[in-house]
PDB file of N, CA and C in Angstrom:
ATOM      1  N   UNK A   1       0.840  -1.172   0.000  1.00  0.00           N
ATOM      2  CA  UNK A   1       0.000   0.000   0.000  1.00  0.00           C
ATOM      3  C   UNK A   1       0.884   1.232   0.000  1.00  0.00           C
ATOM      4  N   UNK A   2       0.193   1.933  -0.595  1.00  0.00           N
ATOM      5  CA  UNK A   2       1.051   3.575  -1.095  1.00  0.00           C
ATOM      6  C   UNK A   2       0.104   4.637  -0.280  1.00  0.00           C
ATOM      7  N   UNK A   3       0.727   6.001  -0.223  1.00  0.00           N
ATOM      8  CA  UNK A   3      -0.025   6.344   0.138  1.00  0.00           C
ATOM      9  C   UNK A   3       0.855   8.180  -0.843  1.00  0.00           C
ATOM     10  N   UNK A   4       0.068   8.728  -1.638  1.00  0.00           N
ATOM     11  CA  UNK A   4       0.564   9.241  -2.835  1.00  0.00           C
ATOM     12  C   UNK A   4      -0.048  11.036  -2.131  1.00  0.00           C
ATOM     13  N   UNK A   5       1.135  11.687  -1.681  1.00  0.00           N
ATOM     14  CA  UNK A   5       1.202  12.890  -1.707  1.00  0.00           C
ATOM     15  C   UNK A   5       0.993  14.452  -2.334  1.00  0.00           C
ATOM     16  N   UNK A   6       0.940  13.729  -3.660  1.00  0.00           N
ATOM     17  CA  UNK A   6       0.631  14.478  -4.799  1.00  0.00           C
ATOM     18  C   UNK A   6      -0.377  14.584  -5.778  1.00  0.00           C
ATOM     19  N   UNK A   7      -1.087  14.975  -6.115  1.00  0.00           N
ATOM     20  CA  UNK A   7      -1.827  15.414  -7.760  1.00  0.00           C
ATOM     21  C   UNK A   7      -1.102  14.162  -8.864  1.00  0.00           C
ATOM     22  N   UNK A   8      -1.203  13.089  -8.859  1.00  0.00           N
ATOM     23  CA  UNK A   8      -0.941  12.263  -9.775  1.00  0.00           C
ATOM     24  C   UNK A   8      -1.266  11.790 -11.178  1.00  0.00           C
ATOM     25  N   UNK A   9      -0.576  11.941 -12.210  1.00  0.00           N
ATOM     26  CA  UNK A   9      -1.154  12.499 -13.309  1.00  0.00           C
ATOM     27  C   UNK A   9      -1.079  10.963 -13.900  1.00  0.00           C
ATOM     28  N   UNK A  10      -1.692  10.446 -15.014  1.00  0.00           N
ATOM     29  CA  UNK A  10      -2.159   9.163 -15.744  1.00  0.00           C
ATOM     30  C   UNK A  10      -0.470   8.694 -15.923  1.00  0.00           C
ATOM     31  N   UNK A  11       0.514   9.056 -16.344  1.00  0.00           N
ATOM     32  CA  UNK A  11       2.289   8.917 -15.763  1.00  0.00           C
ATOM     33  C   UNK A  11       2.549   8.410 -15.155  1.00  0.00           C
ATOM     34  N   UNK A  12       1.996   9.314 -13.895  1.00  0.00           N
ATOM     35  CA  UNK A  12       2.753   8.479 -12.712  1.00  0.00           C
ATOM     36  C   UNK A  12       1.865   7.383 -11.943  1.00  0.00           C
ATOM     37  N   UNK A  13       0.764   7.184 -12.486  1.00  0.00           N
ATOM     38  CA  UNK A  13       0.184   5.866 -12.206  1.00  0.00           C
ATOM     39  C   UNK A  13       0.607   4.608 -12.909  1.00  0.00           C
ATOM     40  N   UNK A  14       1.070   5.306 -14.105  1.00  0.00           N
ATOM     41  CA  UNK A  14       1.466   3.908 -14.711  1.00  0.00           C
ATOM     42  C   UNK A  14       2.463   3.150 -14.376  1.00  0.00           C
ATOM     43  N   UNK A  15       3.732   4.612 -14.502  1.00  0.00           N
ATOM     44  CA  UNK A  15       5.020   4.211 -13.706  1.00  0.00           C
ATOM     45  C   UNK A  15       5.285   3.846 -12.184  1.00  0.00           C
ATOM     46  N   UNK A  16       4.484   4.314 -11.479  1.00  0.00           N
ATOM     47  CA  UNK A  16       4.012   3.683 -10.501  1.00  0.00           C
ATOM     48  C   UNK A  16       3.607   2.120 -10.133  1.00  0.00           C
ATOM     49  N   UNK A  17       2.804   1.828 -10.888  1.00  0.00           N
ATOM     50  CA  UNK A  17       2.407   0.210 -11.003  1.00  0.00           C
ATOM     51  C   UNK A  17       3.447  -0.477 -11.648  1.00  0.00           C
ATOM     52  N   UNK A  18       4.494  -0.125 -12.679  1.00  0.00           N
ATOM     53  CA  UNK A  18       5.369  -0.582 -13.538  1.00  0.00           C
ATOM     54  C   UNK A  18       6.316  -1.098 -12.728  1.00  0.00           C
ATOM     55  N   UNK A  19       6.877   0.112 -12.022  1.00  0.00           N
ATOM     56  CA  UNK A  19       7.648  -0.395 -10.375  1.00  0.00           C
ATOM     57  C   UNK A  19       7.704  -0.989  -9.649  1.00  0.00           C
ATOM     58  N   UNK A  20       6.405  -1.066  -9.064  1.00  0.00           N
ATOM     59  CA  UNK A  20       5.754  -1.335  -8.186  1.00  0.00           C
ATOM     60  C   UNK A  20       4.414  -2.527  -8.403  1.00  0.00           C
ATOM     61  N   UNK A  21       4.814  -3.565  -9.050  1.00  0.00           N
ATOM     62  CA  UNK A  21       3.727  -4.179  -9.314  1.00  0.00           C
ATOM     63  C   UNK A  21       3.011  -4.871  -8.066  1.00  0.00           C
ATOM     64  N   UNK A  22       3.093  -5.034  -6.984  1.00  0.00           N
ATOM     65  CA  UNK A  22       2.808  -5.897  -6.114  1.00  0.00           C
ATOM     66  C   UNK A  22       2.041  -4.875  -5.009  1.00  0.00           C
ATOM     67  N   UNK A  23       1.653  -3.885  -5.296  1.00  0.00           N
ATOM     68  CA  UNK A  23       0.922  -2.054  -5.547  1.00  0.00           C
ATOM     69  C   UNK A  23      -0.944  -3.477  -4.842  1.00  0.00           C
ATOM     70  N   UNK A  24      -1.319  -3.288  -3.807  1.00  0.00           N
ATOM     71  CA  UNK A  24      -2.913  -3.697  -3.986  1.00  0.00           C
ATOM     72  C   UNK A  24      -3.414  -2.254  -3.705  1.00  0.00           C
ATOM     73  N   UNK A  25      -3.088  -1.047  -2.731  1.00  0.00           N
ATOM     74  CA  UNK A  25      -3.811   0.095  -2.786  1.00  0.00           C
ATOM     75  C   UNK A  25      -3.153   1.002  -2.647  1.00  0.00           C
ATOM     76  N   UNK A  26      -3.809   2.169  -3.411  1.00  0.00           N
ATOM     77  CA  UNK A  26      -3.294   3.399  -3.437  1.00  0.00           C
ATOM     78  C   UNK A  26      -4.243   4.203  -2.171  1.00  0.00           C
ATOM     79  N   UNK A  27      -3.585   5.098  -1.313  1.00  0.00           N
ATOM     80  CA  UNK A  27      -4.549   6.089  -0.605  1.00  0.00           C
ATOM     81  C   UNK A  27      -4.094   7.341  -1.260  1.00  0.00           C
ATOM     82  N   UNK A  28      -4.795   8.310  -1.389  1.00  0.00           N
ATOM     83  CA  UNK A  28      -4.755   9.816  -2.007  1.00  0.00           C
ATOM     84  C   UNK A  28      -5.710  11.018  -0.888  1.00  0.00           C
ATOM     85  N   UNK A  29      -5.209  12.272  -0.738  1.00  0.00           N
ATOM     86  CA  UNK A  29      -5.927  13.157   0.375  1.00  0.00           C
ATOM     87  C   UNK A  29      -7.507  12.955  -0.835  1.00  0.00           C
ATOM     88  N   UNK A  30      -8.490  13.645  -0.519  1.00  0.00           N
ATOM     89  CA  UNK A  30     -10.062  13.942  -0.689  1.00  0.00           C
ATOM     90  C   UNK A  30      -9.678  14.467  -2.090  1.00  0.00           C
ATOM     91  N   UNK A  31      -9.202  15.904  -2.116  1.00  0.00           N
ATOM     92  CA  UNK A  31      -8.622  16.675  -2.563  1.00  0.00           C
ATOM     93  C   UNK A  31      -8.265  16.177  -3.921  1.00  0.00           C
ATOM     94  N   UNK A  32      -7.242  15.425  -3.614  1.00  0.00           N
ATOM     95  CA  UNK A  32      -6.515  15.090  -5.598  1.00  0.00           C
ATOM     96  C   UNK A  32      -7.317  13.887  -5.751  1.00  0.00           C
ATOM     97  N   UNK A  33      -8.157  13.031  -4.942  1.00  0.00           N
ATOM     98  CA  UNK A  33      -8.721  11.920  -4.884  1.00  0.00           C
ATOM     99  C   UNK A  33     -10.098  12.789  -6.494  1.00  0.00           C
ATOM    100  N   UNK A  34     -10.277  13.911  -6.544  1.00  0.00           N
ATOM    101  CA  UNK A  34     -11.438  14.372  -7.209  1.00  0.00           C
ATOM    102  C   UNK A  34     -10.682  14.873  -8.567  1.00  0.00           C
ATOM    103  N   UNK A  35      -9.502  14.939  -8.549  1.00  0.00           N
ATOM    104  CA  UNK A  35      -8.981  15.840  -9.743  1.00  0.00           C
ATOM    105  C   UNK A  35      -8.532  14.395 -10.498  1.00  0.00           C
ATOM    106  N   UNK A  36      -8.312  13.054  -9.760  1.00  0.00           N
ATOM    107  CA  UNK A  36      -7.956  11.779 -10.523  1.00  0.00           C
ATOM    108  C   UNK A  36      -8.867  11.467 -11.598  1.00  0.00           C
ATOM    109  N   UNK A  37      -7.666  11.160 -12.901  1.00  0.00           N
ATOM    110  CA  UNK A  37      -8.573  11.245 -13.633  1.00  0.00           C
ATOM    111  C   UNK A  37      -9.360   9.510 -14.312  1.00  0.00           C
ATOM    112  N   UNK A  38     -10.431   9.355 -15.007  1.00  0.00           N
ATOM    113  CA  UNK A  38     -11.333   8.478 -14.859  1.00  0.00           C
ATOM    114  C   UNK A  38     -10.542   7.259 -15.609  1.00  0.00           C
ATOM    115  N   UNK A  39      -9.413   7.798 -16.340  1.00  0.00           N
ATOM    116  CA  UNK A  39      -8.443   6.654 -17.060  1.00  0.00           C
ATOM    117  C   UNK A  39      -7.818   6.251 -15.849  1.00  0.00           C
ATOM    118  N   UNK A  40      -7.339   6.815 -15.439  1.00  0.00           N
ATOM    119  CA  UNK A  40      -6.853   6.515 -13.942  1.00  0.00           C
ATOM    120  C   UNK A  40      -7.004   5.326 -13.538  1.00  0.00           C
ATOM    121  N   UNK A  41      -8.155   5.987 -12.868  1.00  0.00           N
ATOM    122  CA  UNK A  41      -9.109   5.323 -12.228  1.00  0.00           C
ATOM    123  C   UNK A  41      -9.498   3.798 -12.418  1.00  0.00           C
ATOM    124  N   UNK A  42     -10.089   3.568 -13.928  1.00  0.00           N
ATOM    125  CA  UNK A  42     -10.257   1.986 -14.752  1.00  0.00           C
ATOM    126  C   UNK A  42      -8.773   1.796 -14.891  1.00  0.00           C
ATOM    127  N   UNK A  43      -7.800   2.250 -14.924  1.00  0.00           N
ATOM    128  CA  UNK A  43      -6.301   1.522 -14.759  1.00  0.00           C
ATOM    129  C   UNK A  43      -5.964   0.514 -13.443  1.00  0.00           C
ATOM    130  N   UNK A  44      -6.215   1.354 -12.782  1.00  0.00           N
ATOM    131  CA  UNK A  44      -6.149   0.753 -11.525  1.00  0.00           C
ATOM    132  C   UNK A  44      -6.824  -0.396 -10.914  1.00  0.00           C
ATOM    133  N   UNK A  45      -8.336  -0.164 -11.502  1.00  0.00           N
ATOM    134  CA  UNK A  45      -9.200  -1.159 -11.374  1.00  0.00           C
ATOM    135  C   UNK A  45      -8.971  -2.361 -11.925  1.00  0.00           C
ATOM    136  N   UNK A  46      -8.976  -2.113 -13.310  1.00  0.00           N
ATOM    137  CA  UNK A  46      -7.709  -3.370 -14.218  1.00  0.00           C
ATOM    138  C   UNK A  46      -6.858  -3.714 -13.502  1.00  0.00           C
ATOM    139  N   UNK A  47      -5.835  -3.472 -13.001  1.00  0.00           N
ATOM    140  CA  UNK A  47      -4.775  -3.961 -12.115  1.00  0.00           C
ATOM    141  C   UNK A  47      -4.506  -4.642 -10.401  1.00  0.00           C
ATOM    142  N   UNK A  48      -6.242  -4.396 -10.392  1.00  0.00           N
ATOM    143  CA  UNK A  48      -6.974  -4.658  -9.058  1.00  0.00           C
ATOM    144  C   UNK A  48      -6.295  -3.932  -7.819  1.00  0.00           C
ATOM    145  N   UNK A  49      -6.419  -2.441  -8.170  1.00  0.00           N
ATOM    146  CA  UNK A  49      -5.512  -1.846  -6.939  1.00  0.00           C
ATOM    147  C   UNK A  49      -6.818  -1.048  -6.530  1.00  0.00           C
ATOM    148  N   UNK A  50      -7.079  -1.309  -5.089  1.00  0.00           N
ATOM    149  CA  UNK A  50      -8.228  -0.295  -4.848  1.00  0.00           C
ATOM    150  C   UNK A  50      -7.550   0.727  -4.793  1.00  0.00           C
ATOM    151  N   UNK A  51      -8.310   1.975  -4.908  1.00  0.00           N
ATOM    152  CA  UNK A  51      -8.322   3.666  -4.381  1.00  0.00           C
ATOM    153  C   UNK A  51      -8.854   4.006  -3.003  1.00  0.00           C
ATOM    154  N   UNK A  52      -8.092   4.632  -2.151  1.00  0.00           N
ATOM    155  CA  UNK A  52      -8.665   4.967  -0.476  1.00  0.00           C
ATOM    156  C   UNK A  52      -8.645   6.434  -0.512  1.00  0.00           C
ATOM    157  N   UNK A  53      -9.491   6.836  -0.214  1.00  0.00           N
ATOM    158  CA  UNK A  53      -9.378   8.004   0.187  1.00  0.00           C
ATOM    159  C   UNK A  53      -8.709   8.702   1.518  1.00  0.00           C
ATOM    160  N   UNK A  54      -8.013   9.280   1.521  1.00  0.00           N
ATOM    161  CA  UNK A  54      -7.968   9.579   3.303  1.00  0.00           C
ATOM    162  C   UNK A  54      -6.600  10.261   3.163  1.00  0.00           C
ATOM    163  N   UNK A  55      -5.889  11.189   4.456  1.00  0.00           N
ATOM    164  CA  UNK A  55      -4.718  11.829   4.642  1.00  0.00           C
ATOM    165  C   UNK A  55      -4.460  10.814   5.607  1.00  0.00           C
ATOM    166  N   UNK A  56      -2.529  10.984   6.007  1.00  0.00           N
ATOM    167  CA  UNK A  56      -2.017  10.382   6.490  1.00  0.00           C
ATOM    168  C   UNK A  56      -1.527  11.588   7.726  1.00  0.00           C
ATOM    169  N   UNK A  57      -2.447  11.848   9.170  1.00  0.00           N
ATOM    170  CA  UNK A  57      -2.422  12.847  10.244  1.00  0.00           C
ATOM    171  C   UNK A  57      -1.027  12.615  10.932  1.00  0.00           C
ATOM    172  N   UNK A  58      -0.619  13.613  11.381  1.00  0.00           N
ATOM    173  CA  UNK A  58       1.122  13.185  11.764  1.00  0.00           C
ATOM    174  C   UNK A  58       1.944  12.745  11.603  1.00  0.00           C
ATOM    175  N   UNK A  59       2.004  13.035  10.260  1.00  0.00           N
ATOM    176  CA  UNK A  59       2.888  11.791   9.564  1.00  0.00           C
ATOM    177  C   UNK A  59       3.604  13.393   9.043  1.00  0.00           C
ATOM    178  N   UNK A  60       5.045  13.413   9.241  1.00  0.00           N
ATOM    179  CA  UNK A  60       6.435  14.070   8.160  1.00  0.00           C
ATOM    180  C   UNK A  60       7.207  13.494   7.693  1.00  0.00           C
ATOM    181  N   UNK A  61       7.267  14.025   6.362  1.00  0.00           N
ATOM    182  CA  UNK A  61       7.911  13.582   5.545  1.00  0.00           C
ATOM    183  C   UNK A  61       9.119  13.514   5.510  1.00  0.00           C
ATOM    184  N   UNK A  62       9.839  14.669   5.987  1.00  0.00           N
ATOM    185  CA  UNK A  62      10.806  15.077   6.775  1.00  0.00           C
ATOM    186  C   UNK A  62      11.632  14.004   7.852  1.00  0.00           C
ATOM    187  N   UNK A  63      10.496  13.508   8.585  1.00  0.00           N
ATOM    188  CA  UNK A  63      11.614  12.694   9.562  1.00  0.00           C
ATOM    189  C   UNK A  63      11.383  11.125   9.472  1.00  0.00           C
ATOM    190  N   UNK A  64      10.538  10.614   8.108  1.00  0.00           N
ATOM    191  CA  UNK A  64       9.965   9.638   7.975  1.00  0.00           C
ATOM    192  C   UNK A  64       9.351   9.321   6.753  1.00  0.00           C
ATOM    193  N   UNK A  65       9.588   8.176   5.616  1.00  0.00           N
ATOM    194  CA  UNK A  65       9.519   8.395   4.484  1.00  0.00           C
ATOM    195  C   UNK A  65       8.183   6.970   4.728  1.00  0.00           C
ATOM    196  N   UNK A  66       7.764   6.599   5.916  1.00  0.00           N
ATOM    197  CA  UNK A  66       7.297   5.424   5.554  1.00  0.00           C
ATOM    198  C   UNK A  66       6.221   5.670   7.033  1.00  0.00           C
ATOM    199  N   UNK A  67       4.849   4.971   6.708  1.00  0.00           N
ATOM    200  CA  UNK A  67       3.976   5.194   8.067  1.00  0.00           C
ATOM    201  C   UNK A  67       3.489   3.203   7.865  1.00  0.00           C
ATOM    202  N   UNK A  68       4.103   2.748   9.155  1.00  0.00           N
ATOM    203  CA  UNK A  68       3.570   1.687   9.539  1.00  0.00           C
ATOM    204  C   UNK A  68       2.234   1.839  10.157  1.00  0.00           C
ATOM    205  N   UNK A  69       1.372   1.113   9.664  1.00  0.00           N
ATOM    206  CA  UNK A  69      -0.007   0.210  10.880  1.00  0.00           C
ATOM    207  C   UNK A  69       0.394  -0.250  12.129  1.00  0.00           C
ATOM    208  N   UNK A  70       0.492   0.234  13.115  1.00  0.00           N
ATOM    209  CA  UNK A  70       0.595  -0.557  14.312  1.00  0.00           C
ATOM    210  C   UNK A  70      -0.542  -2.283  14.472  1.00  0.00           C
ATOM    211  N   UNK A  71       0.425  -2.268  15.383  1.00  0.00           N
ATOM    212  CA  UNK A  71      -0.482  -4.239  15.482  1.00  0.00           C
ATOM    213  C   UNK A  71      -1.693  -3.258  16.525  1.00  0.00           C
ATOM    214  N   UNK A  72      -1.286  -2.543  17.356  1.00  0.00           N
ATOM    215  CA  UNK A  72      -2.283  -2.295  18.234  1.00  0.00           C
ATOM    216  C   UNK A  72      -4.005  -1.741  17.476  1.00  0.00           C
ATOM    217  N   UNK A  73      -3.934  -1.224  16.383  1.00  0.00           N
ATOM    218  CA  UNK A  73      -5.053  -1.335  15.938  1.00  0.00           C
ATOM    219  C   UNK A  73      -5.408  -2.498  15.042  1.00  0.00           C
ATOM    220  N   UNK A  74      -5.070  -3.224  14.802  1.00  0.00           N
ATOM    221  CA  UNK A  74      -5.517  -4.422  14.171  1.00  0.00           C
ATOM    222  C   UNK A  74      -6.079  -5.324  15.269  1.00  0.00           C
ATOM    223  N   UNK A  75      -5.436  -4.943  16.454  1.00  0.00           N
ATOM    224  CA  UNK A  75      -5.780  -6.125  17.729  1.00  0.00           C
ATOM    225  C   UNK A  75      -7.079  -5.645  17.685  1.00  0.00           C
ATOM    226  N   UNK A  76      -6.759  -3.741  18.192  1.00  0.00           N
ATOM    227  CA  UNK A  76      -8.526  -3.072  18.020  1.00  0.00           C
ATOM    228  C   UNK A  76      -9.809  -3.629  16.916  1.00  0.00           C
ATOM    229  N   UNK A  77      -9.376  -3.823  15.929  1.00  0.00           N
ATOM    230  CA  UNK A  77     -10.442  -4.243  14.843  1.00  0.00           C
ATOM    231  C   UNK A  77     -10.626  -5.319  15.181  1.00  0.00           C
ATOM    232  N   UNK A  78      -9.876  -6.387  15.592  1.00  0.00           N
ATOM    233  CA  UNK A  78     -10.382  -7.925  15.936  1.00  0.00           C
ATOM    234  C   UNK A  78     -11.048  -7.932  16.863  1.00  0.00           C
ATOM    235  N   UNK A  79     -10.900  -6.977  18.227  1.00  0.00           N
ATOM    236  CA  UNK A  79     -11.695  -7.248  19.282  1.00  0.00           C
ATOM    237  C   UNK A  79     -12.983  -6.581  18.858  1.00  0.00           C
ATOM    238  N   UNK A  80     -13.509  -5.194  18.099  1.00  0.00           N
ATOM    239  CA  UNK A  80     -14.768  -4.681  18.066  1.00  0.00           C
ATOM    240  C   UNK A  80     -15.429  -6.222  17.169  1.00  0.00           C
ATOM    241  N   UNK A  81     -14.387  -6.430  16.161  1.00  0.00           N
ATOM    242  CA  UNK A  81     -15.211  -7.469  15.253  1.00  0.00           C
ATOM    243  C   UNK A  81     -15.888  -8.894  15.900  1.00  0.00           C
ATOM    244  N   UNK A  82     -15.054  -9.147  17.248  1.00  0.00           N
ATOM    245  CA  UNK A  82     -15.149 -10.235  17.924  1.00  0.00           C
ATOM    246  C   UNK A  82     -16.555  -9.785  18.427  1.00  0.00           C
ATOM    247  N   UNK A  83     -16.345  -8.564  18.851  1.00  0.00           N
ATOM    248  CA  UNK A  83     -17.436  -8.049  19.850  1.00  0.00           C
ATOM    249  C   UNK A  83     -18.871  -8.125  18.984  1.00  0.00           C
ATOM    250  N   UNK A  84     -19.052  -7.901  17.996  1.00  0.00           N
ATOM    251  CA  UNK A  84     -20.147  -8.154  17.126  1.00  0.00           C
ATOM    252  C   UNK A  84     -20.479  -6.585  16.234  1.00  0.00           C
ATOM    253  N   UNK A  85     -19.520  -6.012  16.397  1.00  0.00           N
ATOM    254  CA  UNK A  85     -19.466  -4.403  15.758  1.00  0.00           C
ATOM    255  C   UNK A  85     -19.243  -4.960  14.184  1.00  0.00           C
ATOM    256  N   UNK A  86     -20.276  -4.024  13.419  1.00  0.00           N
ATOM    257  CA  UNK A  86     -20.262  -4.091  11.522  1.00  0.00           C
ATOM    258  C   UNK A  86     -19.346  -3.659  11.370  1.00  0.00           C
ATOM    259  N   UNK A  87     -18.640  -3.573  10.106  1.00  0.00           N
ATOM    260  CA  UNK A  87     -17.747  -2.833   9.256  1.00  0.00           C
ATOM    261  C   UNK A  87     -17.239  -1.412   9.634  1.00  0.00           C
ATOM    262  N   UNK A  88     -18.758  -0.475   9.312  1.00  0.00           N
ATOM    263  CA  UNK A  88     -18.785   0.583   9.113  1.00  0.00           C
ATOM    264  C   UNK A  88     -18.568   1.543  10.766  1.00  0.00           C
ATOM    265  N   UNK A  89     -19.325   0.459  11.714  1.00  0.00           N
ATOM    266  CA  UNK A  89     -19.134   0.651  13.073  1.00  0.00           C
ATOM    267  C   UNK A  89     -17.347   0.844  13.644  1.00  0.00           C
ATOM    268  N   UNK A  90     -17.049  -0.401  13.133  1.00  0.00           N
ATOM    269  CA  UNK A  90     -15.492  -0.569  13.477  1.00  0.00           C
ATOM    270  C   UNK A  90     -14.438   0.546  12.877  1.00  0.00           C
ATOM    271  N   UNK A  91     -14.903   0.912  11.667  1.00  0.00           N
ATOM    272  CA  UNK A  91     -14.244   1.885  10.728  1.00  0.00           C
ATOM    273  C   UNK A  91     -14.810   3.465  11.486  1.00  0.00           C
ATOM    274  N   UNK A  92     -15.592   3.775  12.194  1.00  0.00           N
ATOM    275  CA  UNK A  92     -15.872   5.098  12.464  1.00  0.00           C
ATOM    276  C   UNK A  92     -14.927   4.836  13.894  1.00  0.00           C
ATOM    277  N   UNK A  93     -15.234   3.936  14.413  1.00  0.00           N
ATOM    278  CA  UNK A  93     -14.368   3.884  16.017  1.00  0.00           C
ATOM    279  C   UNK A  93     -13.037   3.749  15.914  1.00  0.00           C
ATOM    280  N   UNK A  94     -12.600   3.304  15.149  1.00  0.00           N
ATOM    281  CA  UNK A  94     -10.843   3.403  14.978  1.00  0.00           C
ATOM    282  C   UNK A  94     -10.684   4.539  14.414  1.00  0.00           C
ATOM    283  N   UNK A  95     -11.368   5.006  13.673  1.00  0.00           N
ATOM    284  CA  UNK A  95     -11.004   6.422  12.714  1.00  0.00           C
ATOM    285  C   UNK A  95     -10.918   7.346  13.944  1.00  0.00           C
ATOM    286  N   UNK A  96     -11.706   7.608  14.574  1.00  0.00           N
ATOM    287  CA  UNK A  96     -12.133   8.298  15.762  1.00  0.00           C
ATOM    288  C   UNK A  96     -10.667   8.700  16.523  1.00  0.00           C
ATOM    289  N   UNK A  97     -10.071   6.940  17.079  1.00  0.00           N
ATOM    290  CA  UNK A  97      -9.457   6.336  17.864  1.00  0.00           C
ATOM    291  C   UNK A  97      -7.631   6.958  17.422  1.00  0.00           C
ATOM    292  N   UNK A  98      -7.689   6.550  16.152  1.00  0.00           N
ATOM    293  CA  UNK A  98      -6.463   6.801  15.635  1.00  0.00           C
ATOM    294  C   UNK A  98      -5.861   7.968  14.768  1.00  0.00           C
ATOM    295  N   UNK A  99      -7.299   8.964  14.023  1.00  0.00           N
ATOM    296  CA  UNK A  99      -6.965   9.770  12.989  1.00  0.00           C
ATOM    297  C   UNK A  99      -7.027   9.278  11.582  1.00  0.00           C
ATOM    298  N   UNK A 100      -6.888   7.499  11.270  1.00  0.00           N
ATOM    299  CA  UNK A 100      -6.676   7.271  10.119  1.00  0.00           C
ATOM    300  C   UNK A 100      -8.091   7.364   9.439  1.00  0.00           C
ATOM    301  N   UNK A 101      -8.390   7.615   7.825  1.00  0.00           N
ATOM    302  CA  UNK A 101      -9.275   7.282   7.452  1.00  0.00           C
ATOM    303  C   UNK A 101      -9.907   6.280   7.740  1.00  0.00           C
ATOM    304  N   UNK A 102     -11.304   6.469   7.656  1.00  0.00           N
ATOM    305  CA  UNK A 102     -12.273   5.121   7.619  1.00  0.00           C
ATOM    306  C   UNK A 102     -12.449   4.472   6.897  1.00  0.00           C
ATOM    307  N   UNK A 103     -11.961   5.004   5.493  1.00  0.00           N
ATOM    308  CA  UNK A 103     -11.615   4.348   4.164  1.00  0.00           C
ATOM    309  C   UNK A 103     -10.739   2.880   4.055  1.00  0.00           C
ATOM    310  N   UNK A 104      -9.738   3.288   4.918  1.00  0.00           N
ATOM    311  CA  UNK A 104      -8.167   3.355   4.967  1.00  0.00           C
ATOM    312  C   UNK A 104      -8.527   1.660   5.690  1.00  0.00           C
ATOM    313  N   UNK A 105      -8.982   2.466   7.294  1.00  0.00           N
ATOM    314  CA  UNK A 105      -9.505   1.447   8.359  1.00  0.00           C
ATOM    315  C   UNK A 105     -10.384  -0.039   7.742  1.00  0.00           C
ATOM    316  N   UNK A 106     -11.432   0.386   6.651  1.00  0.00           N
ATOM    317  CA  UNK A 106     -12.658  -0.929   6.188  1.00  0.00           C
ATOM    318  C   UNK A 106     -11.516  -1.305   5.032  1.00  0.00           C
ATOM    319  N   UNK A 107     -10.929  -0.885   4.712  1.00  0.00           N
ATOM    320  CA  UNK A 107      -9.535  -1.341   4.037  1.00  0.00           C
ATOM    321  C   UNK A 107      -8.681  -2.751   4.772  1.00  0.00           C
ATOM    322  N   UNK A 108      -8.559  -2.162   5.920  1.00  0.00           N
ATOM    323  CA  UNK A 108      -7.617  -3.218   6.857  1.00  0.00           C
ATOM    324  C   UNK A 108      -8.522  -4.273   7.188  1.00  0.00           C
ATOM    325  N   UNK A 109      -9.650  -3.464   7.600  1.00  0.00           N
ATOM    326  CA  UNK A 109     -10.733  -4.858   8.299  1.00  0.00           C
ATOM    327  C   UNK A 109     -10.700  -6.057   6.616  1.00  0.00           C
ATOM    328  N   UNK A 110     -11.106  -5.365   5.810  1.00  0.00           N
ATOM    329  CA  UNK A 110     -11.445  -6.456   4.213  1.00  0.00           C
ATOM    330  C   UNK A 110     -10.191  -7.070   4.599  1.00  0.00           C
ATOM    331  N   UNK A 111      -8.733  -6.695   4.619  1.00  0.00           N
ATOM    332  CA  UNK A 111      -7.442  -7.373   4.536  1.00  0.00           C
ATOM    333  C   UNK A 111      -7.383  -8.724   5.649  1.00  0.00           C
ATOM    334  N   UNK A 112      -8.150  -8.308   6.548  1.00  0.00           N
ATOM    335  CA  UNK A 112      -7.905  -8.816   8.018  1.00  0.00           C
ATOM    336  C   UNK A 112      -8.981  -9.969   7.945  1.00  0.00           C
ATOM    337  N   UNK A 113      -9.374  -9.978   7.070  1.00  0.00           N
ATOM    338  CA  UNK A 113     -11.029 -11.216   7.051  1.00  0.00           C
ATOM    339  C   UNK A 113      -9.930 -12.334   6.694  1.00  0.00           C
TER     340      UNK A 113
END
């Protein structure tokens, strides 16, 4: 998983995946997530890479080129899921919990099934 800082133009998606073939999702802020364009978009889909929406909160670039998932929220998603909490439930309470998208979050839970 990527998580793409920039306005990404039909280029650097390609070269992107070219690189990077083993690419399952891209996350992008709201923002350039709307200016992506619809070739894009069916590229990606072809290549079975979902699109997430969401920013990456406290994260610099500056002192850190890479943002790990902690295990501690994955433990979190197993226990709400254990607990009998939906998808969308689990994805607003970690979002809440952590800052990350909820996008991002029903992302991990699908990974985590």
């Amino acid at each position: 998983m990527i998580h793409l800082a920039f306005r990404a133009s039909n280029t650097d998606i390609f070269k992107l995946l070219q690189n990077c073939p083993r690419i399952r999702a891209i996350q992008v802020p709201s923002s350039y997530r709307k200016t992506l364009s619809r070739a894009s978009e069916m590229f990606l889909v072809m290549q079975g890479v979902e699109l997430i929406e969401g920013d990456v909160w406290g994260h610099r670039k500056d002192i850190n080129e890479y943002y790990s998932i902690d295990e501690i929220i994955m433990h979190r998603i197993a226990k709400l899921r254990a607990n009998g909490a939906n998808p969308n439930e689990i994805a607003n309470a970690v979002s809440r919990e952590t800052r990350l998208s909820p996008q991002l979050v029903k992302y991990l839970i699908k990974q985590s099934s």
